[in-house]
Protein backbone atom coordinates (compact mmCIF):
# COMPACT_ATOMS: atom_id res chain seq x y z
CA UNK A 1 223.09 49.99 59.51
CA UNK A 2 223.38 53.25 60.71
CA UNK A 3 221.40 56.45 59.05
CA UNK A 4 218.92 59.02 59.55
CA UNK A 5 215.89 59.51 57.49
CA UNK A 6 214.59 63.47 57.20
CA UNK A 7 211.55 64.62 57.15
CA UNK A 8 210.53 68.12 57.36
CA UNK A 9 214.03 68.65 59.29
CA UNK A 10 213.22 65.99 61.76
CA UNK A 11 215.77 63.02 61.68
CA UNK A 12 214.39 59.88 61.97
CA UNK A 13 216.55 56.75 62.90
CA UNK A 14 216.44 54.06 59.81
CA UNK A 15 215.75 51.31 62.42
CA UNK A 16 212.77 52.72 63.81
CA UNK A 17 211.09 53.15 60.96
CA UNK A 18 211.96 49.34 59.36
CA UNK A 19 210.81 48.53 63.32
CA UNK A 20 207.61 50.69 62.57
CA UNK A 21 206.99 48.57 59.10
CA UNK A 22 207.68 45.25 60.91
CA UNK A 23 205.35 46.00 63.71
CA UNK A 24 202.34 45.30 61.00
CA UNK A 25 203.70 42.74 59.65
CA UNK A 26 204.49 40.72 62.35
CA UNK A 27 200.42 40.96 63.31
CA UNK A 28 200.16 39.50 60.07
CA UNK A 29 202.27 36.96 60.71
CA UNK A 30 200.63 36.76 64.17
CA UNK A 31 197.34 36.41 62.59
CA UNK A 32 198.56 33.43 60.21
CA UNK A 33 199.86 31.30 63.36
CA UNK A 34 196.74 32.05 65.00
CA UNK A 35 194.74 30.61 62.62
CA UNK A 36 196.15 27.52 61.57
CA UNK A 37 196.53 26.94 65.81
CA UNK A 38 200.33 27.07 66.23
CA UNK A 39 200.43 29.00 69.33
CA UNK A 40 199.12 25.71 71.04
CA UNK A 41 202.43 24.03 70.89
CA UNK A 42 204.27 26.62 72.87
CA UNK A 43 204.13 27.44 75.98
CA UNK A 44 204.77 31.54 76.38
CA UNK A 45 202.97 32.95 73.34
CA UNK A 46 204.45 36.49 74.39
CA UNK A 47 208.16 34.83 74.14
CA UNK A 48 207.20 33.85 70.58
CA UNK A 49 205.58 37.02 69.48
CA UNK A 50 208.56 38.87 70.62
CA UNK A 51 210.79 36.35 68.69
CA UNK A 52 208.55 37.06 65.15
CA UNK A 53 208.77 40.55 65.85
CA UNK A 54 212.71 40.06 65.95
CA UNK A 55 212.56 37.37 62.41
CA UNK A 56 210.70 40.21 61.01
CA UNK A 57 212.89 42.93 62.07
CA UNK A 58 215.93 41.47 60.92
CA UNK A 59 214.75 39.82 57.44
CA UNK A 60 213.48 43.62 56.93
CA UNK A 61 217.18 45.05 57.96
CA UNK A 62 218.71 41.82 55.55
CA UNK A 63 216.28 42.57 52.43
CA UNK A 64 216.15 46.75 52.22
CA UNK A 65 219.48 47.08 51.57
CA UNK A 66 219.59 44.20 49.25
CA UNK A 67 216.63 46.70 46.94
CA UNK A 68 218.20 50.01 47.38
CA UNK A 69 215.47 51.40 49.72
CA UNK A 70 217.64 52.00 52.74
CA UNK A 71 221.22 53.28 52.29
C-alpha cells in the first residue's frame, strides 16, 4: 500500500493515518480485554498491547481497500 493523502499541500503517508485510526481503536479493544480480565493470563501486557495495535493495524490495511476508502 503505498500513497499519499493531501491536505492543504501537505502529503500525508496512507499508513500513518490508518495507524492514527487504529491507535483508538486498539484502546477500545484494550478497554474490552480489560474488563472481562484477560490481561491476567499473560504475562507482558505491553507485548500484547503492541500485538493488538499490530491486529488492528493490519485488519484496517486488509478492510480499506476492500471499501474503496484508501486507493
Amino acid at each position: 500500500m503505498t500513497g499519499e493523502v493531501s491536505l492543504d499541500g501537505i502529503y500525508i503517508p496512507t499508513l500513518l493515518l490508518i495507524a492514527m485510526a487504529a491507535s483508538p481503536l486498539t484502546f477500545g479493544v484494550m478497554r474490552i480485554v480489560s474488563a472481562f480480565g484477560l490481561y491476567r493470563f499473560v504475562a507482558y501486557r505491553a507485548l500484547v498491547d503492541l500485538c493488538l495495535f499490530i491486529l488492528v493495524f493490519g485488519l484496517l490495511v486488509w478492510l480499506l481497500p476492500l471499501f474503496g476508502i484508501v486507493p
